[in-house]
N, C-alpha and C. Protein backbone atom coordinates (compact mmCIF):
# COMPACT_ATOMS: atom_id res chain seq x y z
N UNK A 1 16.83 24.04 -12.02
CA UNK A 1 16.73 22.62 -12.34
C UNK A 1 15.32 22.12 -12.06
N UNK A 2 14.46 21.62 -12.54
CA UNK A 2 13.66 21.33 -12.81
C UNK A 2 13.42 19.85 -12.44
N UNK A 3 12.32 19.71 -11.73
CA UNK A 3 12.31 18.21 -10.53
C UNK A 3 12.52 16.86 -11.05
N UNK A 4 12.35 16.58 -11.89
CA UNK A 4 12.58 15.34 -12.49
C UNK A 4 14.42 15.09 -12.44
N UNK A 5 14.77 16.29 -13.37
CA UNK A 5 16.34 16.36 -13.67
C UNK A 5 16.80 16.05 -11.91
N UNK A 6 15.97 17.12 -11.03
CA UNK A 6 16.85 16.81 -9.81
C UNK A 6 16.83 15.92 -9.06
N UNK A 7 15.53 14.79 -9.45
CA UNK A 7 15.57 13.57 -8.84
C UNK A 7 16.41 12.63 -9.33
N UNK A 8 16.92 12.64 -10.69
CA UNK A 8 17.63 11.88 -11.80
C UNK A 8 18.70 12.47 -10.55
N UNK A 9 19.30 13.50 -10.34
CA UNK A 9 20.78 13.43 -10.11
C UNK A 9 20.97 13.19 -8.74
N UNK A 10 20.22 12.99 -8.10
CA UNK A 10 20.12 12.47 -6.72
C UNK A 10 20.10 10.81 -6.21
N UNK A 11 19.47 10.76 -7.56
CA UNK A 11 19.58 9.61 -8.01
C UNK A 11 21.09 8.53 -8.00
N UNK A 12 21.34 9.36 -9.19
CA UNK A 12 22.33 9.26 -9.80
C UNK A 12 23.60 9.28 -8.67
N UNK A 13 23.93 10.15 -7.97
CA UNK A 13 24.81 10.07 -6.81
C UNK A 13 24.41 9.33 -5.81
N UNK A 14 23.33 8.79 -5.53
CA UNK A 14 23.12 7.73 -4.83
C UNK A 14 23.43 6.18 -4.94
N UNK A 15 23.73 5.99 -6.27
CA UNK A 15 24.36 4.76 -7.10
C UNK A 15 25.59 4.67 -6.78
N UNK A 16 26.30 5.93 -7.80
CA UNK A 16 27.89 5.98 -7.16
C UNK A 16 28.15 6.16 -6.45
N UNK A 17 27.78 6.71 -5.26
CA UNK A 17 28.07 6.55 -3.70
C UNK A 17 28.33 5.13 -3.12
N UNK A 18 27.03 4.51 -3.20
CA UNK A 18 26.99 2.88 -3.36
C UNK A 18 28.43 2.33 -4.18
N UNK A 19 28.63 2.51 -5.02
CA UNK A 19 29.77 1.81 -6.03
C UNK A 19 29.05 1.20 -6.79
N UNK A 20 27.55 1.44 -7.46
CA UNK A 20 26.87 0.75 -8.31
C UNK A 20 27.16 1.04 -9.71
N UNK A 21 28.04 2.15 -10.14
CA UNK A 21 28.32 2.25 -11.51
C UNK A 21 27.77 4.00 -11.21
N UNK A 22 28.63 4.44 -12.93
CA UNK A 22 27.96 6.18 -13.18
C UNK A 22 28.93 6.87 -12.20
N UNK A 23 29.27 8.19 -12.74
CA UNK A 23 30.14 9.28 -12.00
C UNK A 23 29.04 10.20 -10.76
N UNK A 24 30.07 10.57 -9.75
CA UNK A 24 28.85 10.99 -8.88
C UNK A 24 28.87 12.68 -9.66
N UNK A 25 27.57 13.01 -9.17
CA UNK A 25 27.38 14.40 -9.93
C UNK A 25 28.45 15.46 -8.93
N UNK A 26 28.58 16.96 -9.28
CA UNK A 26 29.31 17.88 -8.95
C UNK A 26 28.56 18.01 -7.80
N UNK A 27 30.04 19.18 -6.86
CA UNK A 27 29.16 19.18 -5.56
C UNK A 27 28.13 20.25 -5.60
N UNK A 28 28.33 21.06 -6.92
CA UNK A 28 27.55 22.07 -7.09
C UNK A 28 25.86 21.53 -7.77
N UNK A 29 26.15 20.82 -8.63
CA UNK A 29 25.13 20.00 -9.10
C UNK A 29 24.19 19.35 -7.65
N UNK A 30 24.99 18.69 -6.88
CA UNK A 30 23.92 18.69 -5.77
C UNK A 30 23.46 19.33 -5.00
N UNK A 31 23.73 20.18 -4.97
CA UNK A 31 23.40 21.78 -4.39
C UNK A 31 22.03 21.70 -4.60
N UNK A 32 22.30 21.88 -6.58
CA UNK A 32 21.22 22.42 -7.20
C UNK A 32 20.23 21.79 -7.16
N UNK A 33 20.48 20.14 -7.10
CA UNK A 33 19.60 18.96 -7.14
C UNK A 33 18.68 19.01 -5.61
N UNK A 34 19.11 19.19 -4.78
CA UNK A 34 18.45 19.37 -3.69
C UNK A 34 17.59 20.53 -3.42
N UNK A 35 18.21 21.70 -3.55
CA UNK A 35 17.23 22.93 -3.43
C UNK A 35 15.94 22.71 -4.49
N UNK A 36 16.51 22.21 -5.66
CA UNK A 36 14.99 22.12 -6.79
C UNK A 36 13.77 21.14 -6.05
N UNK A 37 14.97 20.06 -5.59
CA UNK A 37 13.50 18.76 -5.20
C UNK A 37 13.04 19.63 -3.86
N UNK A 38 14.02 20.36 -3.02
CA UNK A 38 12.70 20.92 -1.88
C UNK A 38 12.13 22.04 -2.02
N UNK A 39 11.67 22.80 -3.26
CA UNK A 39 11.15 23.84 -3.78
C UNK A 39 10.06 23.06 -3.73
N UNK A 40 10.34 22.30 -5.09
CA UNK A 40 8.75 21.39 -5.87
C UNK A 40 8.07 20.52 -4.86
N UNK A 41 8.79 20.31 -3.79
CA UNK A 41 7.94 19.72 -2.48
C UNK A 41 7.15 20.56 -1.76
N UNK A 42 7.91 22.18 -1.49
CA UNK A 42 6.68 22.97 -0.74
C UNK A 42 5.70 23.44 -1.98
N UNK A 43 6.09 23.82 -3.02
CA UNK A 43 4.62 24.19 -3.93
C UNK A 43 3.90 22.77 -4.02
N UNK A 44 4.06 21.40 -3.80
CA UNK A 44 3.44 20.65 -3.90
C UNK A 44 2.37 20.12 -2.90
N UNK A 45 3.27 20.31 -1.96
CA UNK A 45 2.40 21.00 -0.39
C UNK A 45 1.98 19.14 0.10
N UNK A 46 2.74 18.25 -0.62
CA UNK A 46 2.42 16.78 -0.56
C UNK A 46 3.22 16.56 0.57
N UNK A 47 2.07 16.05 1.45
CA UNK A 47 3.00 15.57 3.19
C UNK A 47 3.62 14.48 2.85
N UNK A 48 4.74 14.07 3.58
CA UNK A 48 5.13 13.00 3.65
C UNK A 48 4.98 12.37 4.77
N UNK A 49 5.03 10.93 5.06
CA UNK A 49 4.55 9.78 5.76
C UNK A 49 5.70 9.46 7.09
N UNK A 50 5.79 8.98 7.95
CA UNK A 50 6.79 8.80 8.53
C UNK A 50 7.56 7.05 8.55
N UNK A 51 6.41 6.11 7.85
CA UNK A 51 6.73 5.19 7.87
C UNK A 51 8.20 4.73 6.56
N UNK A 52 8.07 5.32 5.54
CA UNK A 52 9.22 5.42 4.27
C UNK A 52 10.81 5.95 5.21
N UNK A 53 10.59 7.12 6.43
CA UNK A 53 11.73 7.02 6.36
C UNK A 53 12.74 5.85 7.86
N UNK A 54 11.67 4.97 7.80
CA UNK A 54 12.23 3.98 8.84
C UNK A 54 13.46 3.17 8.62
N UNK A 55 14.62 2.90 9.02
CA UNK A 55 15.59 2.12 8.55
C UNK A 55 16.60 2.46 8.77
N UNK A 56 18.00 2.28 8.38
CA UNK A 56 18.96 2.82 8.78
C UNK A 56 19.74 3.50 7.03
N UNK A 57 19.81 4.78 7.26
CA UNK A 57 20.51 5.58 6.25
C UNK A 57 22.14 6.21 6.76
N UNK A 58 22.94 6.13 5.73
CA UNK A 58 24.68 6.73 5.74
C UNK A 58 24.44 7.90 4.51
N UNK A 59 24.74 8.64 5.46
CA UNK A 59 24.92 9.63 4.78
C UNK A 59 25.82 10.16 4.02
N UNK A 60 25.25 10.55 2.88
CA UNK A 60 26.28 10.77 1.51
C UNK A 60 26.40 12.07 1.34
N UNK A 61 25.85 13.38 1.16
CA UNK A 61 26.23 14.43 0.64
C UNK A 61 25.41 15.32 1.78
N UNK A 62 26.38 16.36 2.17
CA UNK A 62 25.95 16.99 3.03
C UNK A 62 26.53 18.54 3.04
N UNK A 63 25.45 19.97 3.13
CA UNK A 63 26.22 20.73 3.05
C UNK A 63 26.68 22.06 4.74
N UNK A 64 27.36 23.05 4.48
CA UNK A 64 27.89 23.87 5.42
C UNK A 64 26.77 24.70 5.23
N UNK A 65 26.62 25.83 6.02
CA UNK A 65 25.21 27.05 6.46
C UNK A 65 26.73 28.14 6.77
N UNK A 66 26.21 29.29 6.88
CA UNK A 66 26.86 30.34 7.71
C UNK A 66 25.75 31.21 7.57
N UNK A 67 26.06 32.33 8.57
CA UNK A 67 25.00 33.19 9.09
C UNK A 67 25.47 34.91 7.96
N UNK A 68 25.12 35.05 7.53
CA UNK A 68 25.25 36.41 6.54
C UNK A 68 24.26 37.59 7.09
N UNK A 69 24.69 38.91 6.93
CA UNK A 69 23.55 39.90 7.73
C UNK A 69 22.70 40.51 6.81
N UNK A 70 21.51 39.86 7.26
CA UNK A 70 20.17 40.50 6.41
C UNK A 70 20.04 39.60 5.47
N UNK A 71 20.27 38.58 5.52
CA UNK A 71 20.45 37.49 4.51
C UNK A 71 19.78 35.96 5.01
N UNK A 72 20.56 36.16 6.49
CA UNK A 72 19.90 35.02 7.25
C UNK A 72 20.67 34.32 6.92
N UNK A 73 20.71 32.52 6.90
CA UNK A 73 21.26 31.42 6.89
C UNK A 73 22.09 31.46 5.56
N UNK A 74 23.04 31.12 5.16
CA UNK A 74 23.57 31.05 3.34
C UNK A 74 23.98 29.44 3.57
N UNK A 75 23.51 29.22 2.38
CA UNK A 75 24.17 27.79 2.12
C UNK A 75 25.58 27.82 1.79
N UNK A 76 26.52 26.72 2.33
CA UNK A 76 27.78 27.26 2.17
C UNK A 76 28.43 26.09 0.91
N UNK A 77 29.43 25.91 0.34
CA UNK A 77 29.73 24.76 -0.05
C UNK A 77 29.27 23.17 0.14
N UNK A 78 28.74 22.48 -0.53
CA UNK A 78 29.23 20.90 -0.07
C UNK A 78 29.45 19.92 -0.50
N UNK A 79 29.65 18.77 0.07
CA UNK A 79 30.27 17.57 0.03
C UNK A 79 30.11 16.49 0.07
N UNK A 80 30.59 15.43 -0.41
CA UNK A 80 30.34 14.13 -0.23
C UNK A 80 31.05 13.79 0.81
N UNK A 81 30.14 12.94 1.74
CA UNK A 81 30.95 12.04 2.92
C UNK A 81 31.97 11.52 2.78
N UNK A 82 33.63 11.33 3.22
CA UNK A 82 34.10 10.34 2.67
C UNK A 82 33.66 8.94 3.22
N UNK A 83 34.28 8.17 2.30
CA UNK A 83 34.02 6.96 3.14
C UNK A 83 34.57 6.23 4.18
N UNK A 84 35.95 6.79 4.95
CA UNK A 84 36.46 5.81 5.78
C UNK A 84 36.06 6.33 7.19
N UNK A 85 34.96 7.46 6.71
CA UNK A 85 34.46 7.79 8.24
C UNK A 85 32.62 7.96 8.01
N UNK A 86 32.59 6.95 7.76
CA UNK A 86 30.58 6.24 7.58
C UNK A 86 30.08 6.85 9.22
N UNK A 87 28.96 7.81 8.03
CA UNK A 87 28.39 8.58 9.29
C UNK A 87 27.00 7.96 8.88
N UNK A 88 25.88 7.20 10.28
CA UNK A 88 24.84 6.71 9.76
C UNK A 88 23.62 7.17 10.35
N UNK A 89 22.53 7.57 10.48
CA UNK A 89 21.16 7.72 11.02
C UNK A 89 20.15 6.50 10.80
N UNK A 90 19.53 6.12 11.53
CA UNK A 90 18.25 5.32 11.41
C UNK A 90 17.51 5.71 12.49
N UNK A 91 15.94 5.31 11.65
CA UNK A 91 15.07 5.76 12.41
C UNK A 91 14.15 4.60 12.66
N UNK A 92 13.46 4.22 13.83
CA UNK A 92 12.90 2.83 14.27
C UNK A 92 11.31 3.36 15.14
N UNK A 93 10.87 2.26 14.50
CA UNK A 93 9.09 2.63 15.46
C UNK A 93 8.49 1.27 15.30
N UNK A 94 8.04 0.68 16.86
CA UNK A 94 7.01 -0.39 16.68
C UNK A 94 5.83 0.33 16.65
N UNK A 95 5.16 1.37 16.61
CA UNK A 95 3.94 1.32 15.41
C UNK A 95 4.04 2.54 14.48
N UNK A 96 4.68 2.59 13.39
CA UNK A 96 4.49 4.00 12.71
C UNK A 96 3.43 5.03 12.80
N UNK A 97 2.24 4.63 12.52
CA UNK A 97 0.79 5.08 12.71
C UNK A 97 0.68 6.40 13.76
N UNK A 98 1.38 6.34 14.84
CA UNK A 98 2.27 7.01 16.18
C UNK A 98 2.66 8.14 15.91
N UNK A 99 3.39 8.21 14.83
CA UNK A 99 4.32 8.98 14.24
C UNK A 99 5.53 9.53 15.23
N UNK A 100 5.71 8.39 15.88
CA UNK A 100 6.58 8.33 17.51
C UNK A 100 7.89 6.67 16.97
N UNK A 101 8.87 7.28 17.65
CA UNK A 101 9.45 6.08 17.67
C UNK A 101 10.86 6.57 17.99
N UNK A 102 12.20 6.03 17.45
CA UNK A 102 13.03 6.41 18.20
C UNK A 102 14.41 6.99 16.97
N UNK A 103 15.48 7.38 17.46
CA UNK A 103 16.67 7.93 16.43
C UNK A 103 18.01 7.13 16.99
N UNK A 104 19.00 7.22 15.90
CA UNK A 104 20.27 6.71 16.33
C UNK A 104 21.13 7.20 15.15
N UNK A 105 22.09 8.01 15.96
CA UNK A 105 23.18 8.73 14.83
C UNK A 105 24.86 8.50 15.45
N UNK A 106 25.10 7.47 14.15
CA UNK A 106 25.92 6.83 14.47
C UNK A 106 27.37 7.51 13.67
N UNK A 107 28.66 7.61 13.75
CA UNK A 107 30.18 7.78 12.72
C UNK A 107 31.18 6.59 13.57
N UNK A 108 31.44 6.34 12.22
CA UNK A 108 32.70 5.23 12.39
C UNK A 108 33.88 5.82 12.34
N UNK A 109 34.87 5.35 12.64
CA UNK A 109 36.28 5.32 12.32
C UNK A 109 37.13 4.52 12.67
N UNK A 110 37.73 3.60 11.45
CA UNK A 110 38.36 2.39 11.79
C UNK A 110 37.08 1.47 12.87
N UNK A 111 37.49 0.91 13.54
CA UNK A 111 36.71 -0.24 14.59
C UNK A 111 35.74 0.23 15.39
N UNK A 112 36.30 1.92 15.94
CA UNK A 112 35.62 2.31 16.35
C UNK A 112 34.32 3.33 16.41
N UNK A 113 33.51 3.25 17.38
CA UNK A 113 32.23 3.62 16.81
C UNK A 113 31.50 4.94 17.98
N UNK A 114 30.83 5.92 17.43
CA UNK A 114 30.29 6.93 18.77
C UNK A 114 28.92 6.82 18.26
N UNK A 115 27.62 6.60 18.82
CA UNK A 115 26.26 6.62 18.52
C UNK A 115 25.78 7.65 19.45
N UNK A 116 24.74 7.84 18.94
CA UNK A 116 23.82 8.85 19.61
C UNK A 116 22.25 7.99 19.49
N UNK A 117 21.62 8.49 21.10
CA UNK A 117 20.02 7.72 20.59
C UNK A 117 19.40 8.52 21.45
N UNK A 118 18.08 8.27 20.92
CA UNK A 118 17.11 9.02 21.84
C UNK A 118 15.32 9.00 20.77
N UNK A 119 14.62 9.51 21.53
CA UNK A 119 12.95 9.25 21.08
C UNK A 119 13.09 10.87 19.72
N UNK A 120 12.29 9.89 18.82
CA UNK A 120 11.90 10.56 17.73
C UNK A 120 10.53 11.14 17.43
N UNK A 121 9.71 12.38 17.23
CA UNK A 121 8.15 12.38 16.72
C UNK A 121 8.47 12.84 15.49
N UNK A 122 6.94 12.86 14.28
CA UNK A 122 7.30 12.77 13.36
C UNK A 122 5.62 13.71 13.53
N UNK A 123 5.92 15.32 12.42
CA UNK A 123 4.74 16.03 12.16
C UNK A 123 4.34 15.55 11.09
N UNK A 124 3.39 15.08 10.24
CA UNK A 124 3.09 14.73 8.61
C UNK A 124 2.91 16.44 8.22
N UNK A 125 1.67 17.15 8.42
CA UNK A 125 1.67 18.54 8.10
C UNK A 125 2.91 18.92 7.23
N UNK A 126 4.08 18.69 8.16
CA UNK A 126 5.04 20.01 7.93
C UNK A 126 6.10 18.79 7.50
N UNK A 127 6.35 17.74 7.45
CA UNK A 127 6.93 16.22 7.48
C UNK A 127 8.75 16.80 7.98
N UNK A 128 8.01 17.39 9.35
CA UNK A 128 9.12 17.42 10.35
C UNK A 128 9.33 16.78 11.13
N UNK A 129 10.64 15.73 11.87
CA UNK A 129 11.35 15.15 12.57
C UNK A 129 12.03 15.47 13.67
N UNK A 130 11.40 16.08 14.75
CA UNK A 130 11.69 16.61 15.62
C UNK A 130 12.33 15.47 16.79
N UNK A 131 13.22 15.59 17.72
CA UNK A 131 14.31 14.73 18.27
C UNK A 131 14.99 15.07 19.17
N UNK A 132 15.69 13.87 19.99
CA UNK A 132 16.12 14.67 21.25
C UNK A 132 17.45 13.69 21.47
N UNK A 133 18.29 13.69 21.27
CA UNK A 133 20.09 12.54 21.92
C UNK A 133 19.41 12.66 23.70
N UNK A 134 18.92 11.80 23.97
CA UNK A 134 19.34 11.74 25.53
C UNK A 134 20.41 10.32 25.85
N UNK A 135 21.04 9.90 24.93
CA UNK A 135 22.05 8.46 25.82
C UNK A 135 22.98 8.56 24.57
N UNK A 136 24.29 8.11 25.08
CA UNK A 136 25.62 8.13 23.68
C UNK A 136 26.41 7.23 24.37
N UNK A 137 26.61 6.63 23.34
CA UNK A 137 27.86 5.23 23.66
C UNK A 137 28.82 5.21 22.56
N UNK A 138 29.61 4.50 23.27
CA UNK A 138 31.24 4.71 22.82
C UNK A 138 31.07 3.08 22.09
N UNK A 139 31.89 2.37 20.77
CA UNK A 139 32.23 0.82 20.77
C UNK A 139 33.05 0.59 19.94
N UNK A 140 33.02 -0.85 19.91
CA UNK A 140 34.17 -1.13 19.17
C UNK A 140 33.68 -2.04 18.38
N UNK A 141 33.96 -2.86 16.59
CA UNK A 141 33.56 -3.59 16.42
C UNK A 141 31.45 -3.29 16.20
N UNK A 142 30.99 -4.80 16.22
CA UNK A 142 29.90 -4.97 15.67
C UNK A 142 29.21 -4.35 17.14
N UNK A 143 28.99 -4.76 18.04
CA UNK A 143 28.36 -4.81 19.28
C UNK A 143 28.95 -4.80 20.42
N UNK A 144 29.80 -4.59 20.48
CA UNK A 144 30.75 -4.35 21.85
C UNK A 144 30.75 -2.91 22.26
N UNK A 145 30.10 -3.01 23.42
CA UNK A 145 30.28 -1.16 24.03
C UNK A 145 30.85 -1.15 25.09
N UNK A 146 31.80 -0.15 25.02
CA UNK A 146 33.00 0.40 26.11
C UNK A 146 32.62 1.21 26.70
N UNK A 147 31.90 1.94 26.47
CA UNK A 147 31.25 3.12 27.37
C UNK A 147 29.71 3.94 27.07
N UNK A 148 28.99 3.65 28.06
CA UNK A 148 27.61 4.25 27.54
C UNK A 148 27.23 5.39 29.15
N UNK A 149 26.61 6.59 28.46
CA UNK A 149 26.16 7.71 29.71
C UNK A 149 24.91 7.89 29.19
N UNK A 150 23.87 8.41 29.98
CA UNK A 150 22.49 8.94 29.82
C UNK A 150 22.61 10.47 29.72
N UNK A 151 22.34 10.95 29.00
CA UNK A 151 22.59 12.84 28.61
C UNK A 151 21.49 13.79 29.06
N UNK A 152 20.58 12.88 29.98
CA UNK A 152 18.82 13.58 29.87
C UNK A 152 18.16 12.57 30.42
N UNK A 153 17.64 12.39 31.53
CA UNK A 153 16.20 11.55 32.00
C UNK A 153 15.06 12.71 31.72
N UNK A 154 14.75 11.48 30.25
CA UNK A 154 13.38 12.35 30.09
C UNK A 154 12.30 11.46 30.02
N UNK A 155 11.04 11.38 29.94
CA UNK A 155 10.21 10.53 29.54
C UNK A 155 8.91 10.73 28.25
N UNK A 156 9.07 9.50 27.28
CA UNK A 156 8.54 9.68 26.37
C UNK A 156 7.49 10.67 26.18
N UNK A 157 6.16 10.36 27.61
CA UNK A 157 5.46 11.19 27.57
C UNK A 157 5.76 13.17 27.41
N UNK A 158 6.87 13.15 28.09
CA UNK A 158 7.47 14.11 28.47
C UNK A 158 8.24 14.86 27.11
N UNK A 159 8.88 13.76 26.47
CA UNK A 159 9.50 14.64 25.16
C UNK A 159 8.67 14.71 23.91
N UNK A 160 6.92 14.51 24.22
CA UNK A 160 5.85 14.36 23.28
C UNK A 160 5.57 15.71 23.88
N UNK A 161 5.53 16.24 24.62
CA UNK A 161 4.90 17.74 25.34
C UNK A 161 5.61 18.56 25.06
N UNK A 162 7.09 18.43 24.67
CA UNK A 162 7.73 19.82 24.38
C UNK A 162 7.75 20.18 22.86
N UNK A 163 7.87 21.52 22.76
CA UNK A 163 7.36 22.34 21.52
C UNK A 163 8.59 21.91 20.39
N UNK A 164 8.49 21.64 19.29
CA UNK A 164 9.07 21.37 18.30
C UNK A 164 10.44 22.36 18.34
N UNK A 165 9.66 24.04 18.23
CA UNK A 165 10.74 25.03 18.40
C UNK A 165 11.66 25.08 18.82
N UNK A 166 11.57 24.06 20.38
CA UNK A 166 12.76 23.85 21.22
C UNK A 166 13.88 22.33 21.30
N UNK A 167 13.34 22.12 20.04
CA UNK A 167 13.87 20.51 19.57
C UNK A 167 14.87 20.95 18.19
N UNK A 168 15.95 19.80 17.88
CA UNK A 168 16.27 19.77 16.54
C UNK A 168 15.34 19.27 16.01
N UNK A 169 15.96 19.40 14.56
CA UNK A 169 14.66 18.63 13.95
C UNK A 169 15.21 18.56 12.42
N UNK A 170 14.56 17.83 11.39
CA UNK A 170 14.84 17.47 10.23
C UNK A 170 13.73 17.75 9.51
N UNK A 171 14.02 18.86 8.54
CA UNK A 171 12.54 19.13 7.60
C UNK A 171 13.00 18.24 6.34
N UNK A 172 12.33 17.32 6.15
CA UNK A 172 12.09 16.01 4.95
C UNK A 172 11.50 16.90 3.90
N UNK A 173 12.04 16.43 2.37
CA UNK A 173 11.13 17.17 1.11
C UNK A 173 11.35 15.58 0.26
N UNK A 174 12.18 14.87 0.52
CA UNK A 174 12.26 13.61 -0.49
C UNK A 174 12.09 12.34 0.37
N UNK A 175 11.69 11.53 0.18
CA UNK A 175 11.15 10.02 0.70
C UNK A 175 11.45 8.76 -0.26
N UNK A 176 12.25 8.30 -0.60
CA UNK A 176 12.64 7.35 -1.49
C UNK A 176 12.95 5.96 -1.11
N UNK A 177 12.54 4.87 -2.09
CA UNK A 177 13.09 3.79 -1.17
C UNK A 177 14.68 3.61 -1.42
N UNK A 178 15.09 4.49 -2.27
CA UNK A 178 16.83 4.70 -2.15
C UNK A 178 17.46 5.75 -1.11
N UNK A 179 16.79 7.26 -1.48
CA UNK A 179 17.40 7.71 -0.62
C UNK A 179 16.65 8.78 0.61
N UNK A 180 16.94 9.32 1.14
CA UNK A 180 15.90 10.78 1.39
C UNK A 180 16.83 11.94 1.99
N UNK A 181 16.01 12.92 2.00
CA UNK A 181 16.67 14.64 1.77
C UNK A 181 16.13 15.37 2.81
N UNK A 182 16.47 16.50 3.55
CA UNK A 182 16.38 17.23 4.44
C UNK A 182 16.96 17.86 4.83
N UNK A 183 16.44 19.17 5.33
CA UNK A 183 16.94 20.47 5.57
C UNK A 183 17.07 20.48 7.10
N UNK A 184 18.18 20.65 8.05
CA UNK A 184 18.50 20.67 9.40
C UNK A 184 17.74 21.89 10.00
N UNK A 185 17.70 21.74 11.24
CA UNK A 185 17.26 22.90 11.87
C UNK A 185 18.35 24.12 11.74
N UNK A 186 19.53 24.53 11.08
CA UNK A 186 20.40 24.60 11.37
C UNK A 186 20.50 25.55 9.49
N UNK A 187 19.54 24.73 8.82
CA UNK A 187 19.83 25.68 7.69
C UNK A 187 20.45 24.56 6.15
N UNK A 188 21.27 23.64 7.14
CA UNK A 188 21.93 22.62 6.26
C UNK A 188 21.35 21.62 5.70
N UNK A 189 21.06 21.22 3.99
CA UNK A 189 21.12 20.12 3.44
C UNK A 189 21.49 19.05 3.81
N UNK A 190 20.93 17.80 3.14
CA UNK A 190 22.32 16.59 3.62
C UNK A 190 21.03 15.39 2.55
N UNK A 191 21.69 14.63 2.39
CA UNK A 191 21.05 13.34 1.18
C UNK A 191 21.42 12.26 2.06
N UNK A 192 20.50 11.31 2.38
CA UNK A 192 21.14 9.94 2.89
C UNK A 192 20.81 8.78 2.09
N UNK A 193 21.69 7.96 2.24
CA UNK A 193 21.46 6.79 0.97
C UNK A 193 21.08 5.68 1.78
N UNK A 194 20.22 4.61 1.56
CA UNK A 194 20.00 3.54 2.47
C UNK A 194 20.91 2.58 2.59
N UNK A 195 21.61 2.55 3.89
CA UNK A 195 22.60 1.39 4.05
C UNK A 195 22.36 0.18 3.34
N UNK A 196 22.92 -0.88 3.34
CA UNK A 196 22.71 -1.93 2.63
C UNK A 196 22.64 -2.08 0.95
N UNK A 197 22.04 -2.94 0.24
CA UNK A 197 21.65 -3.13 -1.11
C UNK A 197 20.55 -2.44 -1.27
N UNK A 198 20.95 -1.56 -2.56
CA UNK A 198 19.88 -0.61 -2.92
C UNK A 198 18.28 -1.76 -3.79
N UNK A 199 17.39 -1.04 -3.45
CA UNK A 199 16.12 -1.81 -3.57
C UNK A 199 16.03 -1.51 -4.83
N UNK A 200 16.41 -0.64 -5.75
CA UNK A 200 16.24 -0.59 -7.22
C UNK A 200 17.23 -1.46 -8.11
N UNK A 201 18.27 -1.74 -7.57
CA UNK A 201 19.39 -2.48 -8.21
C UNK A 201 19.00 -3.65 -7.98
N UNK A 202 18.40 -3.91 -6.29
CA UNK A 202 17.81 -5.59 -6.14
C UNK A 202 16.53 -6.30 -6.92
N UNK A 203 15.94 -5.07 -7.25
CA UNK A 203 14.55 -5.00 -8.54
C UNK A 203 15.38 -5.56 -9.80
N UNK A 204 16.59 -4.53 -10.43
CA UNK A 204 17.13 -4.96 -11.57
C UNK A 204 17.68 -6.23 -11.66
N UNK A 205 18.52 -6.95 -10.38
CA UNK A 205 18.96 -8.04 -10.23
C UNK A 205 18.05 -8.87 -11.07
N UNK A 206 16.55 -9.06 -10.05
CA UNK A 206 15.89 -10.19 -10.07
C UNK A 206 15.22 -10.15 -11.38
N UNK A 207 14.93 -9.27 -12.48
CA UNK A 207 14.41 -8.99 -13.35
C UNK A 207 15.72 -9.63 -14.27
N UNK A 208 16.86 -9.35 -14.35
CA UNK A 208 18.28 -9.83 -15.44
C UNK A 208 17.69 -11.42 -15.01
N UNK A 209 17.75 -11.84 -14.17
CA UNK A 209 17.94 -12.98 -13.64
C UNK A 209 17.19 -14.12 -14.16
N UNK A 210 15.74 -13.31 -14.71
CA UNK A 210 14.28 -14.00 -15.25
C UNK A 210 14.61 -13.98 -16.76
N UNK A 211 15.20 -13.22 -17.29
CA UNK A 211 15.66 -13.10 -18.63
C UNK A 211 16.61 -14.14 -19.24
């Protein structure tokens, strides 16, 4: 698949995910759609920024890894999130420039809520996202927390000194103001769509609107 087509269908399942209209593509089709856009990203060798992926993203399509011998990692099947269990990531920095700031990985179910947080760095080079959960809270509702523990006293300075190798981390190949793409430390795909109103549909809004 060929990069354009695989941005179209990444696209494209990023709408119907939303409920903006259009069928979402196959789970095989996003397979394909993803491996093409992070091919044409390493021959393109174009870093990406850390400020595009600031915000809070729910993740829509995500796939399985297993370990095969002499093969290494295999991509396994995957899937679309459902929706009555909204799994979300955002990423936050008062100065991007830093390429420092912080993570929060959140899943719902029904009212209730489990987050994960902790300090984020960001390589441009390699436009890796290296990361650490040191605190997780339990809630209910919008803002109500029932239970919060610290998993790690570490200090910023401190989780800027340790080696990437020994961190998770998120290798980025797509940057969109709809959605973005990345490969886990772990081997696994996954597409996230930006919570809220998509910025291309809010473009089309205001444009019908002038007409």
């Amino acid at each position: 698949m060929a990069q354009p087509a695989a941005i179209a269908t990444l696209l494209q399942a990023a709408a119907a995910w939303r409920g903006e209209g259009g069928d979402r593509p196959s789970a095989q089709a996003m397979v394909s759609a993803l491996l093409a856009a992070e091919s044409a990203a390493r021959q393109q060798k174009t870093p990406l920024a850390f400020e595009p992926l600031l915000g809070e993203w729910r993740l829509c399509f995500t796939t399985a890894t297993r370990k095969a011998r002499r093969r290494g990692i295999v991509l396994g099947p995957g899937f679309y999130m459902p929706g009555f269990v909204p799994a979300q990531i955002g990423f936050a920095s008062d100065d991007p420039a830093s390429n420092q700031g912080t993570i929060s990985n959140q899943v719902k179910l029904g009212g209730l809520w489990l987050r994960f947080t902790g300090p984020c760095r960001f390589q441009p080079k390699k436009s890796l996202l290296a990361f650490d959960f040191t605190q997780v809270a339990v809630g209910l509702g919008e803002g109500r927390v029932l239970w919060q523990r610290t998993l790690r006293e570490e200090s910023v300075e401190d989780f800027v000194q340790r080696a990437i190798a020994k961190l998770p981390f998120f290798a980025f190949f797509q940057a969109t103001p709809d959605f973005v793409a990345a490969r886990g430390r772990g081997g696994g795909l996954a597409l996230w769509v930006r919570a809220g109103a998509s910025p291309l549909a809010a473009r089309s809004a205001r444009l019908a609107e002038r007409q």
